[in-house]
PDB file of N, CA and C in Angstrom:
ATOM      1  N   UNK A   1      10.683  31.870 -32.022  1.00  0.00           N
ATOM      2  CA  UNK A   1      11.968  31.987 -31.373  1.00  0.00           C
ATOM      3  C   UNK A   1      12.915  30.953 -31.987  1.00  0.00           C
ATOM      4  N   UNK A   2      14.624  31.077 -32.358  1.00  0.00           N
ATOM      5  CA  UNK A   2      14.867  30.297 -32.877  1.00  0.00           C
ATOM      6  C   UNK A   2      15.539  29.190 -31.899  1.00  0.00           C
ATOM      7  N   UNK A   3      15.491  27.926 -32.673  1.00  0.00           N
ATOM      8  CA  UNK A   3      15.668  26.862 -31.895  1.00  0.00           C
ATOM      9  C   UNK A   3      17.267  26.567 -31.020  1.00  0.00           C
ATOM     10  N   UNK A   4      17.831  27.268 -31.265  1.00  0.00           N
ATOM     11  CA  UNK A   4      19.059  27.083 -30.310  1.00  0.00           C
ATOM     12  C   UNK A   4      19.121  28.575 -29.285  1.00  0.00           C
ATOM     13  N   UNK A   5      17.997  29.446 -29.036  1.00  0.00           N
ATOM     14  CA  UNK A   5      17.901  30.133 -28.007  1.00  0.00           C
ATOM     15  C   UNK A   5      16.970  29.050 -27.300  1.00  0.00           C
ATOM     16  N   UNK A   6      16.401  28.430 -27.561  1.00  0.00           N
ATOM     17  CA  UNK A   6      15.869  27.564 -26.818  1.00  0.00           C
ATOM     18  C   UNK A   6      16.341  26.990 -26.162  1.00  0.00           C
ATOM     19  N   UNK A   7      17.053  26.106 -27.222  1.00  0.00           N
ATOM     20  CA  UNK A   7      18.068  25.098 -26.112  1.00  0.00           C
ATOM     21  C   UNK A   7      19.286  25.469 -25.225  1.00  0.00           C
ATOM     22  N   UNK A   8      19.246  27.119 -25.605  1.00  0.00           N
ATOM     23  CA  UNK A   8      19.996  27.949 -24.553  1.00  0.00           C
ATOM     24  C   UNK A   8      19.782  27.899 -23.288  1.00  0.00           C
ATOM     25  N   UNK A   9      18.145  28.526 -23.156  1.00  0.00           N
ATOM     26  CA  UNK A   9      17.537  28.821 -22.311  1.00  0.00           C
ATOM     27  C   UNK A   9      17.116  27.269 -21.525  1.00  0.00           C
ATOM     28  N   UNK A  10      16.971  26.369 -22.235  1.00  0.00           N
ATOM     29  CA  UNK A  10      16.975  25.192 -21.216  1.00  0.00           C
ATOM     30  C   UNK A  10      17.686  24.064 -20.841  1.00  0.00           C
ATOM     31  N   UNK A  11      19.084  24.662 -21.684  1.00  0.00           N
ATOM     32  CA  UNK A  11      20.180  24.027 -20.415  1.00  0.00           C
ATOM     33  C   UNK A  11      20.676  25.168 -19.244  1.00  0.00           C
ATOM     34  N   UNK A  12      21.050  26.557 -19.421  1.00  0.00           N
ATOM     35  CA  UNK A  12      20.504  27.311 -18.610  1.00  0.00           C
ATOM     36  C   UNK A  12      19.688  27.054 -17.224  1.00  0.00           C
ATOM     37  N   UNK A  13      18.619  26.614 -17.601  1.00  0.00           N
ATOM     38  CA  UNK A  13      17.939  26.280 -16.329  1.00  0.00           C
ATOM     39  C   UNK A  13      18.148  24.992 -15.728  1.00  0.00           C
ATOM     40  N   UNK A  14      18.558  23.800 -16.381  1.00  0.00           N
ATOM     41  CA  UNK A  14      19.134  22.997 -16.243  1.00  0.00           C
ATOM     42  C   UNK A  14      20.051  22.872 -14.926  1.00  0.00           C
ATOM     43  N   UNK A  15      21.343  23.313 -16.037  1.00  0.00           N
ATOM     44  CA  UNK A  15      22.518  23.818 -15.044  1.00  0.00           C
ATOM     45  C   UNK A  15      21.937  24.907 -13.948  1.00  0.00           C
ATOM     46  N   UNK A  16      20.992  25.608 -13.695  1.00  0.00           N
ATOM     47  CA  UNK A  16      20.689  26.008 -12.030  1.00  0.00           C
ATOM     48  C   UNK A  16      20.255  25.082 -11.571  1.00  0.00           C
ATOM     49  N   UNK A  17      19.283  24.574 -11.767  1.00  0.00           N
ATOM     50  CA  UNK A  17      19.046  23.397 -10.960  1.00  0.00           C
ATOM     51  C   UNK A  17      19.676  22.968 -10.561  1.00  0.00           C
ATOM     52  N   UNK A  18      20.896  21.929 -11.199  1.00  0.00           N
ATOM     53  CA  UNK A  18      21.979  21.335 -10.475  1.00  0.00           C
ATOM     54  C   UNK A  18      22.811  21.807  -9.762  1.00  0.00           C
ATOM     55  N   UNK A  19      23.371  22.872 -10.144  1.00  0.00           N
ATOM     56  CA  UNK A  19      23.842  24.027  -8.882  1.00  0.00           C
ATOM     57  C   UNK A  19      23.257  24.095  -7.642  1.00  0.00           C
ATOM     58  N   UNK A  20      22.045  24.642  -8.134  1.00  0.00           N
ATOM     59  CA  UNK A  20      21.430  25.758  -6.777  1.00  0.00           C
ATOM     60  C   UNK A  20      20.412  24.790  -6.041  1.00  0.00           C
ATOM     61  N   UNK A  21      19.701  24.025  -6.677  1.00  0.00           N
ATOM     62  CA  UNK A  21      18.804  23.288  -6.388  1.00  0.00           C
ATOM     63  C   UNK A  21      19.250  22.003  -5.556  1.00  0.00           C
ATOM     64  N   UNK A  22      19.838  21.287  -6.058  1.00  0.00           N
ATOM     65  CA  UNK A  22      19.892  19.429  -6.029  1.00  0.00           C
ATOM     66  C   UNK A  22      20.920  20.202  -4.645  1.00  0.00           C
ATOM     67  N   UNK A  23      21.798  20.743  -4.425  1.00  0.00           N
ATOM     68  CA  UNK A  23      22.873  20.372  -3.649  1.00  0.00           C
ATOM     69  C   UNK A  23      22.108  20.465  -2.112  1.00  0.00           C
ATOM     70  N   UNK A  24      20.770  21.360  -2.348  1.00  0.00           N
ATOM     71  CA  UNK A  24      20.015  22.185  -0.767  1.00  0.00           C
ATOM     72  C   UNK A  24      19.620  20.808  -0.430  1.00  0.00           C
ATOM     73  N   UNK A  25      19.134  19.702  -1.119  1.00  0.00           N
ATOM     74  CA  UNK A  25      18.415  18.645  -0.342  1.00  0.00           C
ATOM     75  C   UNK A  25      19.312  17.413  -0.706  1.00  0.00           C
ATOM     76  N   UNK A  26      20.619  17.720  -0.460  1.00  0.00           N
ATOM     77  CA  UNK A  26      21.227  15.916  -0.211  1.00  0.00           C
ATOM     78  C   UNK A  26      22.477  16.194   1.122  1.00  0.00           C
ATOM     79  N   UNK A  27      22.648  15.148   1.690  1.00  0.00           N
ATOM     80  CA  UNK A  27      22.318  14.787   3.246  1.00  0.00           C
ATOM     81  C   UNK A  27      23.975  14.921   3.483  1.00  0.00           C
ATOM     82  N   UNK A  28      24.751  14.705   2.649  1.00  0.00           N
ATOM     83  CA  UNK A  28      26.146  14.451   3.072  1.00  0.00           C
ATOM     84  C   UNK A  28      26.682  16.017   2.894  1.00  0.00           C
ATOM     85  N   UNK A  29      27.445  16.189   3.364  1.00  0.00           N
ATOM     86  CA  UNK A  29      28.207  17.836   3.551  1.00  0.00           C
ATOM     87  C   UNK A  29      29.449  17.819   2.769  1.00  0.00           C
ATOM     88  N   UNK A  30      29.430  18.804   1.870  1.00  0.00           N
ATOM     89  CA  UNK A  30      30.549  18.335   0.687  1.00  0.00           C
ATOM     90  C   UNK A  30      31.438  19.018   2.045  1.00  0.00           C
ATOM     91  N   UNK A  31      33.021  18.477   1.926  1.00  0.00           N
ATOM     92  CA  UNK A  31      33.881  18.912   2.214  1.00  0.00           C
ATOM     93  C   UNK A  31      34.677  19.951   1.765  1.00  0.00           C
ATOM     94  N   UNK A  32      35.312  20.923   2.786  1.00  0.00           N
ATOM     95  CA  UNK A  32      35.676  22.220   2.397  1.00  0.00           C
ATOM     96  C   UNK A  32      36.857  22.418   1.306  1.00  0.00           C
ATOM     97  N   UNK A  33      37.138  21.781   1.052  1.00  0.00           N
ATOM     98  CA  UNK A  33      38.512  21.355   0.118  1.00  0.00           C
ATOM     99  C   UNK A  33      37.854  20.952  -1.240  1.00  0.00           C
ATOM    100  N   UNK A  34      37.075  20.357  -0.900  1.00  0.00           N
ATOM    101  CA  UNK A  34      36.015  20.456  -1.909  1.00  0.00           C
ATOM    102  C   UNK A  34      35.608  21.601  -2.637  1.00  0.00           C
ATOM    103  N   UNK A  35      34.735  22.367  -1.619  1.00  0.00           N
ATOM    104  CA  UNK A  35      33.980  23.384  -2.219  1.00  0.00           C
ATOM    105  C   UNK A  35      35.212  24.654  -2.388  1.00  0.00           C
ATOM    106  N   UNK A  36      36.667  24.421  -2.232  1.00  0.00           N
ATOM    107  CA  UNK A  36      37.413  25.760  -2.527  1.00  0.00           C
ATOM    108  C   UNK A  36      37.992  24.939  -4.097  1.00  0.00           C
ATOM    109  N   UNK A  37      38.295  24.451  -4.294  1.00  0.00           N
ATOM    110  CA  UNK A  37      38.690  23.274  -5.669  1.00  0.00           C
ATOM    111  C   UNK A  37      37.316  23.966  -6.350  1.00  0.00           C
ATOM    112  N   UNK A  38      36.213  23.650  -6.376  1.00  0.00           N
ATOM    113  CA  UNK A  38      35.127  23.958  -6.725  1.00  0.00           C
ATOM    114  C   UNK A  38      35.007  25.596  -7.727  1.00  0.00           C
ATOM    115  N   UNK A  39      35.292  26.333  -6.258  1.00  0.00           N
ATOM    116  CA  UNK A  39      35.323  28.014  -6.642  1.00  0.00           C
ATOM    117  C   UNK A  39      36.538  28.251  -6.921  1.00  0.00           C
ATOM    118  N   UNK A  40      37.577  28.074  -7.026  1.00  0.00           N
ATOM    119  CA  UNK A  40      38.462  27.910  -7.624  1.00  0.00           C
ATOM    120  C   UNK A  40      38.503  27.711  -9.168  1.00  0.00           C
ATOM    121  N   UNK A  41      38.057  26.509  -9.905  1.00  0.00           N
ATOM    122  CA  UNK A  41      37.879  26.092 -10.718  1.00  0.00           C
ATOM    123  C   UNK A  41      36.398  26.395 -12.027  1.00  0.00           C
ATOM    124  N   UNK A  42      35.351  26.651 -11.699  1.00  0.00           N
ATOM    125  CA  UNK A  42      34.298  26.868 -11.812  1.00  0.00           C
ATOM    126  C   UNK A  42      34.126  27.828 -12.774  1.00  0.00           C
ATOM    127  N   UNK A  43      35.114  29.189 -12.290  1.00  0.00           N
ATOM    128  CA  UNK A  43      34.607  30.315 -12.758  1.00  0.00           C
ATOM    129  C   UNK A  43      35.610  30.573 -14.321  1.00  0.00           C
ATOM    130  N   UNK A  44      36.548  29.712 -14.011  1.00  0.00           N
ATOM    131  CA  UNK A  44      37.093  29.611 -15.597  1.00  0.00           C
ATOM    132  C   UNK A  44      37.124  28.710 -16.743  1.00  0.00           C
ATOM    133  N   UNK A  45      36.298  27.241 -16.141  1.00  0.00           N
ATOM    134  CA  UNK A  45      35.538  26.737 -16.864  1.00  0.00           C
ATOM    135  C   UNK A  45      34.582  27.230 -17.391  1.00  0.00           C
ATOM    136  N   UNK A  46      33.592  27.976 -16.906  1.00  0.00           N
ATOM    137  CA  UNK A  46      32.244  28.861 -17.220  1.00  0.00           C
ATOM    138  C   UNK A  46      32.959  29.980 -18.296  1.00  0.00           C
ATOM    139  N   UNK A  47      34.235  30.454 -17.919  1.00  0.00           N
ATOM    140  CA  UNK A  47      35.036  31.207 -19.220  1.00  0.00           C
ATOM    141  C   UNK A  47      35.073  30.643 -20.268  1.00  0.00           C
ATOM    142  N   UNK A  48      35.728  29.218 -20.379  1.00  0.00           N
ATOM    143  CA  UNK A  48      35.926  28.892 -21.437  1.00  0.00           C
ATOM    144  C   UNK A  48      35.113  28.233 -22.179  1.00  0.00           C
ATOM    145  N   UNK A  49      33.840  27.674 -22.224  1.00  0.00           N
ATOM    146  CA  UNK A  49      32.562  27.573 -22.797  1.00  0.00           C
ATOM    147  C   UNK A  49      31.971  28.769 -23.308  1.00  0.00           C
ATOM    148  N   UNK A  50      32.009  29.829 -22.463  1.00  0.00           N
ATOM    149  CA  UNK A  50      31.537  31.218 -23.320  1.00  0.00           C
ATOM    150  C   UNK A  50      32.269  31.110 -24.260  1.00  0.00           C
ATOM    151  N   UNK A  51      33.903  31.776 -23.865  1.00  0.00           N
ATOM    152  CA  UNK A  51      34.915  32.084 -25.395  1.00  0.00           C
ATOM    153  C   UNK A  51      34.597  30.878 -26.643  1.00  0.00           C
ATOM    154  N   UNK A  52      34.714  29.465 -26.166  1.00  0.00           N
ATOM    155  CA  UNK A  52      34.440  28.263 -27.182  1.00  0.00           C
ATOM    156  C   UNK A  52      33.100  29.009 -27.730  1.00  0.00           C
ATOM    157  N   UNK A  53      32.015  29.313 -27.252  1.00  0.00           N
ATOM    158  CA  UNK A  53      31.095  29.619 -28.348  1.00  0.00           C
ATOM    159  C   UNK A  53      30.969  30.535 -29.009  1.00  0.00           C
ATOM    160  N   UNK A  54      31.761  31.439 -28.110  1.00  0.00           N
ATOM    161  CA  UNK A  54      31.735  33.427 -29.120  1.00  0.00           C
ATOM    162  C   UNK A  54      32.709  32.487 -30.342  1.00  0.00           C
ATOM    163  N   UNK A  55      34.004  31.616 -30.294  1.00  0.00           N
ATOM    164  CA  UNK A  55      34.975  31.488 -30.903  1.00  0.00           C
ATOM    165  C   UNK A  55      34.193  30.526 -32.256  1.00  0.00           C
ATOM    166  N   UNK A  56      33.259  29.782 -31.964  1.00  0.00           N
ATOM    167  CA  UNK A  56      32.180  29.169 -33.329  1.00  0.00           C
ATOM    168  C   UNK A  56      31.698  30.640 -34.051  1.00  0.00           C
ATOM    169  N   UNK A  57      30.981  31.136 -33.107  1.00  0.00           N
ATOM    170  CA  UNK A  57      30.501  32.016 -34.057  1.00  0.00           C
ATOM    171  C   UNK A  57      31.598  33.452 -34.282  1.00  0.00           C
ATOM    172  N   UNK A  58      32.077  34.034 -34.171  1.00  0.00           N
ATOM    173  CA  UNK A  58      33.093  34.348 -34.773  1.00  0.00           C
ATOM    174  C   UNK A  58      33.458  33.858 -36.005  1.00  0.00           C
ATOM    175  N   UNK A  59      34.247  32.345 -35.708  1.00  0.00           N
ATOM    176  CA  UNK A  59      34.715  31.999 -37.096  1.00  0.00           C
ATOM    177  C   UNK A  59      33.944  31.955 -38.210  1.00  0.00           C
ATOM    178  N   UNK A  60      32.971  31.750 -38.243  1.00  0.00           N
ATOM    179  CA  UNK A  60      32.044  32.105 -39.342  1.00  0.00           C
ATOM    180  C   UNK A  60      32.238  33.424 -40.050  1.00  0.00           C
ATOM    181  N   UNK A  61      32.335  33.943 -39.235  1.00  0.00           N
ATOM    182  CA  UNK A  61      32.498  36.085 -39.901  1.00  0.00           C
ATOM    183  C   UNK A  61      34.138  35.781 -40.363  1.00  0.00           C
ATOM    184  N   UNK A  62      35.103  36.100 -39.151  1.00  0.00           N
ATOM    185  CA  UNK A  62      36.400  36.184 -39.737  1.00  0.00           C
ATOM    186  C   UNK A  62      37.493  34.947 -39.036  1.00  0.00           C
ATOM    187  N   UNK A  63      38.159  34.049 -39.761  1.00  0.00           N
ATOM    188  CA  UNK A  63      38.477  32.592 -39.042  1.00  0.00           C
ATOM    189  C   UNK A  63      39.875  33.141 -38.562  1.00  0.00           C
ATOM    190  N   UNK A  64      40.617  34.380 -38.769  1.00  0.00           N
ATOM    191  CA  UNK A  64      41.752  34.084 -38.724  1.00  0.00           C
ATOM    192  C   UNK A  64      41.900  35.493 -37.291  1.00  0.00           C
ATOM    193  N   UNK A  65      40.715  36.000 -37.372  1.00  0.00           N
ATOM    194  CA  UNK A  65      40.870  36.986 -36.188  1.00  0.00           C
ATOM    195  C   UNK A  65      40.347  35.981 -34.829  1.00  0.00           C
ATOM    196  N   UNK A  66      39.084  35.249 -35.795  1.00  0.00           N
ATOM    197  CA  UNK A  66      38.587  34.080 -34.170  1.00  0.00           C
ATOM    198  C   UNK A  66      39.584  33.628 -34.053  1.00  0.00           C
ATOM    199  N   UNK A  67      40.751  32.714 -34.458  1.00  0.00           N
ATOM    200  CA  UNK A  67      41.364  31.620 -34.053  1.00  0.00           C
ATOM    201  C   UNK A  67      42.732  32.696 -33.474  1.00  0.00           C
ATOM    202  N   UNK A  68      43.380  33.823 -34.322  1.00  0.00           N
ATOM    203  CA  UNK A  68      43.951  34.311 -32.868  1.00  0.00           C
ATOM    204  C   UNK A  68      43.546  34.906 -31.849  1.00  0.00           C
ATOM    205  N   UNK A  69      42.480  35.358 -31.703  1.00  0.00           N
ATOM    206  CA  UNK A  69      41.762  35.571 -30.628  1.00  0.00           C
ATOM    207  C   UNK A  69      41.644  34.514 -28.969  1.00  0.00           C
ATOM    208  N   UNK A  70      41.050  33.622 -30.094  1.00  0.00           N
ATOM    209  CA  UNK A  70      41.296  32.020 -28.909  1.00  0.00           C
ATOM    210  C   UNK A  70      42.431  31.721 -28.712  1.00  0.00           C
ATOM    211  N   UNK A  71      43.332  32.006 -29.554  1.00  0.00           N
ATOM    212  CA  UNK A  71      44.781  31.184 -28.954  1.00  0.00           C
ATOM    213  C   UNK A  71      45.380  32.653 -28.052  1.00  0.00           C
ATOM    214  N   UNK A  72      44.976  33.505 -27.842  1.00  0.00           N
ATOM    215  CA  UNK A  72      45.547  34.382 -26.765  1.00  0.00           C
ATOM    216  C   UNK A  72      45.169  33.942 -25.444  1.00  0.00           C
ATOM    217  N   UNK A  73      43.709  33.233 -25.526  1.00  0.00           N
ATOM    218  CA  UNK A  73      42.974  32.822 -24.461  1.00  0.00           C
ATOM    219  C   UNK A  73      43.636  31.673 -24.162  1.00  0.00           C
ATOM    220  N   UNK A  74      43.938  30.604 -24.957  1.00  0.00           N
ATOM    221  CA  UNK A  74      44.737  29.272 -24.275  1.00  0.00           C
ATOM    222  C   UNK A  74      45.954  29.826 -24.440  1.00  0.00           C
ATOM    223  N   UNK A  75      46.700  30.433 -24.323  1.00  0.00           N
ATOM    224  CA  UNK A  75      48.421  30.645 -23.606  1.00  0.00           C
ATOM    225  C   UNK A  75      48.096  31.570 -22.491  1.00  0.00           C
ATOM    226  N   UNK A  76      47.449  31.858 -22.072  1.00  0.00           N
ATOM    227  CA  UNK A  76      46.943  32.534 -21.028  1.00  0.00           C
ATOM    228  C   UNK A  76      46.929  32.072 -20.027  1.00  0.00           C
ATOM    229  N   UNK A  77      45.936  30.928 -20.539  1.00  0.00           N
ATOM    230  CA  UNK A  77      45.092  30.272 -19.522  1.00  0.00           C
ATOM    231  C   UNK A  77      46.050  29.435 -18.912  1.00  0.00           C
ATOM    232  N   UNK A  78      46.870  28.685 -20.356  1.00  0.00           N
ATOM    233  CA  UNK A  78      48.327  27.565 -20.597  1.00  0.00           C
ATOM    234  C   UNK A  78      49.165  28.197 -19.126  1.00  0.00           C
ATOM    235  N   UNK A  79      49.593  29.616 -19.117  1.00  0.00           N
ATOM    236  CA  UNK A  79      50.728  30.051 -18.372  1.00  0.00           C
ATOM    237  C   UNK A  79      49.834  30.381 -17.107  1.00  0.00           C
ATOM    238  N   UNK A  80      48.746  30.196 -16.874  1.00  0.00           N
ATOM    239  CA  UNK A  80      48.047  30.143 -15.566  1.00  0.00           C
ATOM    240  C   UNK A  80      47.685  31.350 -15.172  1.00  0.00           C
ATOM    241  N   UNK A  81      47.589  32.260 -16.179  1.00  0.00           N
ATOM    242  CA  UNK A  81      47.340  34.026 -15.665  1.00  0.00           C
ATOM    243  C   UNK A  81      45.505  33.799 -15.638  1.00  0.00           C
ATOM    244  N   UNK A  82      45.205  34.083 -14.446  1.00  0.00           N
ATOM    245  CA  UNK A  82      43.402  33.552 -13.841  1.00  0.00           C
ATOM    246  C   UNK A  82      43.048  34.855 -13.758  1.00  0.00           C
ATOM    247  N   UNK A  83      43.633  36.464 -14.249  1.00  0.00           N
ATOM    248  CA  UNK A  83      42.341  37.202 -14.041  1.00  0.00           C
ATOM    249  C   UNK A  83      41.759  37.268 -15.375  1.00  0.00           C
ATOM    250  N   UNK A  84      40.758  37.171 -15.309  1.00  0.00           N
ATOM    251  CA  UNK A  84      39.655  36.964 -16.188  1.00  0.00           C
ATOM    252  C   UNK A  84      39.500  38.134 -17.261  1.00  0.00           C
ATOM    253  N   UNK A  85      39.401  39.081 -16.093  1.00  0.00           N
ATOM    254  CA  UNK A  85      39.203  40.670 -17.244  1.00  0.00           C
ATOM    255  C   UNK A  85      40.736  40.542 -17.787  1.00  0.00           C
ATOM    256  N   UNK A  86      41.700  40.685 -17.627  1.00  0.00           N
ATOM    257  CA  UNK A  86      42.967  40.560 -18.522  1.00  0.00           C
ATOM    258  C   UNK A  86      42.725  39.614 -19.591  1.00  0.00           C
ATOM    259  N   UNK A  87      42.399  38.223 -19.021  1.00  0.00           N
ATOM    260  CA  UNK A  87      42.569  37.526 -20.650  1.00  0.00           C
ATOM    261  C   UNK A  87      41.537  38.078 -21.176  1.00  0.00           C
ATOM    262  N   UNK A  88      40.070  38.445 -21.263  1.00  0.00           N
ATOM    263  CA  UNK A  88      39.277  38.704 -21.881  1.00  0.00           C
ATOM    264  C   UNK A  88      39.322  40.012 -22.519  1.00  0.00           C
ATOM    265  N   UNK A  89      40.261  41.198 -21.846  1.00  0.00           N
ATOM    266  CA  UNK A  89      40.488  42.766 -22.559  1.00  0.00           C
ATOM    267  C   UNK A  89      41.669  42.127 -23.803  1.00  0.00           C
ATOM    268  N   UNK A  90      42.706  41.818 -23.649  1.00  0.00           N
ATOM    269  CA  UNK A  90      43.404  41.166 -24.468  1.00  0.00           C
ATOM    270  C   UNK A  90      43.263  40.391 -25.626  1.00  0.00           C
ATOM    271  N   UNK A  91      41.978  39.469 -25.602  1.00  0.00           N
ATOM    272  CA  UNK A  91      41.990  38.440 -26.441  1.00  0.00           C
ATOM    273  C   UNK A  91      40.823  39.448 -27.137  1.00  0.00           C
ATOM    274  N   UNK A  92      40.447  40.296 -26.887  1.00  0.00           N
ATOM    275  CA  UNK A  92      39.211  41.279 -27.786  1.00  0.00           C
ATOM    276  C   UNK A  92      40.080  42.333 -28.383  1.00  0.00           C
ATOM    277  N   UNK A  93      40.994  42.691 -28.048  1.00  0.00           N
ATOM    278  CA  UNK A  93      41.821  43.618 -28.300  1.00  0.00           C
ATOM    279  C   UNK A  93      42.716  42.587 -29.597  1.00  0.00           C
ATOM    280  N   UNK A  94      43.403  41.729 -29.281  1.00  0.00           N
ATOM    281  CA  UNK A  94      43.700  40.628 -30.362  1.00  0.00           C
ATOM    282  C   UNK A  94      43.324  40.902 -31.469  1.00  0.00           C
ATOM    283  N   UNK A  95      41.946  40.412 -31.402  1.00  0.00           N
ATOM    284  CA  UNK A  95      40.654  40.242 -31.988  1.00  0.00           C
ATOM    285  C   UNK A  95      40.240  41.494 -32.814  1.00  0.00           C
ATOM    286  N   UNK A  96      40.216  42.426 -32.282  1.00  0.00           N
ATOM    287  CA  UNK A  96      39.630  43.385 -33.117  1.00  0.00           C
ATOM    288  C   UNK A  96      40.987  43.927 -33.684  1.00  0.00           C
ATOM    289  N   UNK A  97      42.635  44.001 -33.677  1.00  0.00           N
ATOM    290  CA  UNK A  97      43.304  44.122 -34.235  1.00  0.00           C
ATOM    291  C   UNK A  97      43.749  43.149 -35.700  1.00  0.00           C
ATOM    292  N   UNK A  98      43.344  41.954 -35.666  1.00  0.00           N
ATOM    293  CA  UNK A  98      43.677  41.199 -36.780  1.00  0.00           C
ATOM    294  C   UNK A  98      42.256  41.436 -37.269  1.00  0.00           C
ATOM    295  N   UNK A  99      40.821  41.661 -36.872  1.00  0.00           N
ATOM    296  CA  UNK A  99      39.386  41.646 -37.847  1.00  0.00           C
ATOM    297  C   UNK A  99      40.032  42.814 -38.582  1.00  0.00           C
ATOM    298  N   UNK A 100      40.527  44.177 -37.590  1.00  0.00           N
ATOM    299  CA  UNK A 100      41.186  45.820 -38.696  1.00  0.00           C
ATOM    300  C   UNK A 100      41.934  45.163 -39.838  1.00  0.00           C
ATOM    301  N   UNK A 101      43.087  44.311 -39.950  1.00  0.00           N
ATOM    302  CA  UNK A 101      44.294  44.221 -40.576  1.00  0.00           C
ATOM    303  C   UNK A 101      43.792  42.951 -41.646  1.00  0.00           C
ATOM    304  N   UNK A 102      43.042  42.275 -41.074  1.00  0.00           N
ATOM    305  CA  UNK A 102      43.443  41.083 -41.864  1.00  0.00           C
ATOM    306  C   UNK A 102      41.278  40.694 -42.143  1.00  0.00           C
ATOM    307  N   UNK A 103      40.866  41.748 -42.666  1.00  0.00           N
ATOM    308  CA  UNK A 103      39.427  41.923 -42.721  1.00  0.00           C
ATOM    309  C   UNK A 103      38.983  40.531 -43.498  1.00  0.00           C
ATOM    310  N   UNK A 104      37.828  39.582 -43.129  1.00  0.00           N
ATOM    311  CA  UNK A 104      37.370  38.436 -44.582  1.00  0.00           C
ATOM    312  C   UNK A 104      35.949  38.896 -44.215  1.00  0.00           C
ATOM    313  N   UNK A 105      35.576  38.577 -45.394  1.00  0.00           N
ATOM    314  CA  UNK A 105      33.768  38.786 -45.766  1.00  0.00           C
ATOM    315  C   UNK A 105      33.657  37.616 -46.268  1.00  0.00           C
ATOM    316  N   UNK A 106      32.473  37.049 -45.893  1.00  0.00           N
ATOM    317  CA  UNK A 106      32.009  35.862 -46.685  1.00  0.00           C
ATOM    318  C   UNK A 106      31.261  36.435 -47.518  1.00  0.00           C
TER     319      UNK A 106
END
C-alpha cells in the first residue's frame, strides 16, 4: 500500500478520535455559542483542505487549470458565498473549461 494512503488513513482516524471520542469523556460542557461557531465553521474548513489537496495534485497534471480552479474557490469563499455545492460545481466547471482550452502534458 503506498505510504501516503497510509498516512491518510491514520490521521483520518486520528481526527475521529478527537472529534467523536475525547469530547464523550471530558467533564466541562462546551457552551452553545460554542458548538454553533463550531458547525458553522467546520464544514468549510474540512472544504478547504480537500480542494488544497485535489489543488497539489492537480497541479502536477495541468498548473494553470489547478490554480484557476482554486482561485474560483478563494473569491468565493473571499465574498462569503457558504454553499458548498455552488463553489464546488463552479470551481470544476472552471476547471474542466481551462484543462479543454488551455490543455499541458507533462
Amino acid at each position: 500500500m503506498n505510504q501516503q494512503i497510509i498516512f491518510g488513513i491514520i490521521g483520518l482516524f486520528l481526527i475521529s478520535i478527537l472529534v467523536r471520542i475525547i469530547p464523550a469523556f471530558l467533564k466541562n460542557k462546551i457552551k452553545i455559542e460554542t458548538i454553533q461557531n463550531i458547525e458553522e465553521h467546520l464544514p468549510i474548513s474540512v472544504f478547504i483542505t480537500m480542494a488544497t489537496y485535489l489543488f497539489i495534485t492537480e497541479f502536477q497534471k495541468n498548473s494553470i487549470a489547478a490554480i484557476t480552479g482554486f482561485m474560483v474557490i478563494v473569491i468565493m469563499i473571499f465574498f462569503k458565498i457558504q454553499n458548498i455545492i455552488v463553489i464546488v460545481i463552479t470551481s470544476i466547471l472552471v476547471y474542466l473549461m481551462m484543462n479543454y482550452y488551455f490543455p499541458q502534458h507533462l
